[in-house]
Protein backbone atom coordinates (compact mmCIF):
# COMPACT_ATOMS: atom_id res chain seq x y z
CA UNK A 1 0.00 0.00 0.00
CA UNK A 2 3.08 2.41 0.97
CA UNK A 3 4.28 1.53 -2.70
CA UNK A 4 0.72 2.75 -3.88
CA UNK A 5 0.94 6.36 -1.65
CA UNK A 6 4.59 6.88 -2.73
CA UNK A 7 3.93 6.46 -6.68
CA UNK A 8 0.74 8.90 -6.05
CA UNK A 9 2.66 11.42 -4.73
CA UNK A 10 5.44 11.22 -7.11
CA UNK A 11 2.89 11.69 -9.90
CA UNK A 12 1.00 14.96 -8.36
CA UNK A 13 5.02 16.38 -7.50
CA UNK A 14 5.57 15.49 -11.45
CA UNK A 15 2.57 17.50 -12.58
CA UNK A 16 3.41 20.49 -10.20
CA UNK A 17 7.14 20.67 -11.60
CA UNK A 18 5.69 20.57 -15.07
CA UNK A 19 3.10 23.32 -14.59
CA UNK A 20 5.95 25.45 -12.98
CA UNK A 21 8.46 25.03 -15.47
CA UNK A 22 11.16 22.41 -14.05
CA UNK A 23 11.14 18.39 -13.91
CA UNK A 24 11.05 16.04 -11.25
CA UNK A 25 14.84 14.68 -10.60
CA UNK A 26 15.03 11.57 -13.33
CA UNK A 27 16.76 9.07 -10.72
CA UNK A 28 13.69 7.40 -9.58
CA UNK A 29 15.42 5.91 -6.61
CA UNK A 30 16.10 9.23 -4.73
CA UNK A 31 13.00 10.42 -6.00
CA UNK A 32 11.49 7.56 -4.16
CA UNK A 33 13.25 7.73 -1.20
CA UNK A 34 12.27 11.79 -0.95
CA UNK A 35 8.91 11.04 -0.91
CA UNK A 36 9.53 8.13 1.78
CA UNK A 37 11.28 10.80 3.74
CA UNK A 38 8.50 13.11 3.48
CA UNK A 39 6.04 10.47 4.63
CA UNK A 40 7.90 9.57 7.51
CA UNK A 41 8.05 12.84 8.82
CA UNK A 42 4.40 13.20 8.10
CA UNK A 43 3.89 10.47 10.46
CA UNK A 44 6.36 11.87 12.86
CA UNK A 45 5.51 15.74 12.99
CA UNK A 46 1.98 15.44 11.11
CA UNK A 47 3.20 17.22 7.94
CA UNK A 48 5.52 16.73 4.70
CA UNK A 49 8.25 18.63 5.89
CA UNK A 50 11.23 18.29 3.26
CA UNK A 51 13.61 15.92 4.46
CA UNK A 52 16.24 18.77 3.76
CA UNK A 53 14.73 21.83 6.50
CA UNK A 54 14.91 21.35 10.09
CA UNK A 55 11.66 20.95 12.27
CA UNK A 56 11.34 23.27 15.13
CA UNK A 57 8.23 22.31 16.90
CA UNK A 58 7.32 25.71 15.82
CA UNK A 59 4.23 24.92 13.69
CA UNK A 60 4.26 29.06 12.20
CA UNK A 61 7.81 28.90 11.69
CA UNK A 62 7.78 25.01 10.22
CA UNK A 63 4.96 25.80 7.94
CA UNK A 64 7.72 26.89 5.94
CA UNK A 65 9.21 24.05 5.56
CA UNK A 66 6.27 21.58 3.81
CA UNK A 67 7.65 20.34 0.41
CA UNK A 68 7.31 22.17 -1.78
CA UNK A 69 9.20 24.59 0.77
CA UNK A 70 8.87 28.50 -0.69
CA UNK A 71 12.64 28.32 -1.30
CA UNK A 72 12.34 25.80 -3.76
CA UNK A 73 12.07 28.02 -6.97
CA UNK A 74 14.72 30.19 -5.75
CA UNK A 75 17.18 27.51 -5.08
CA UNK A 76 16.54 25.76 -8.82
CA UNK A 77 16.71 29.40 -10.56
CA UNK A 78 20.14 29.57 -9.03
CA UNK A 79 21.70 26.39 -8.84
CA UNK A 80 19.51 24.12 -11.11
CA UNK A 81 18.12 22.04 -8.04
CA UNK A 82 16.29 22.27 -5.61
CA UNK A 83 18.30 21.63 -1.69
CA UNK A 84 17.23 18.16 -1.39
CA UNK A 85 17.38 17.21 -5.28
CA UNK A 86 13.87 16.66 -5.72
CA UNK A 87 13.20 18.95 -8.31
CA UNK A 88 15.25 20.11 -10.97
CA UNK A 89 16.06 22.92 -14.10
CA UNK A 90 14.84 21.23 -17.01
């Protein structure tokens, strides 16, 4: 069932990339284990914070940090990834 949840996700994070003009990172294996990541911590801290942002326990503050995290377009504008790989320039 995980299997099922992980491929769903990685198809709604492929159609958000495309609508906003970068790709989804190729290797399906770290792709994969991203989204494993973020359900983990969804289980954990009862969001998808991206595996590469620290939690704080400050729910305002960590808000912030749910993939996609707001620094995500900056980060592939200026170095053709995002921090955790996830998404990247086309």
């Amino acid at each position: 069932m995980e299997e099922d949840v992980v491929e769903k996700i990685i198809e709604n994070y492929k159609k958000y990339a495309e609508k906003n003009g970068f790709k989804l990172n190729p290797n399906k294996q770290v792709v994969e284990s991203l989204i494993k990541g973020l359900l983990t911590r969804e289980k954990k801290y009862g969001a998808r914070y991206c595996p590469c942002r620290r939690v704080t326990g400050n729910k305002e503050k960590d808000k912030l940090n749910i993939c996609p995290c707001p620094e995500h377009k900056k980060e592939i504008k200026e170095t053709g990834k995002c921090y955790c790989g996830l998404f990247i320039r086309p």
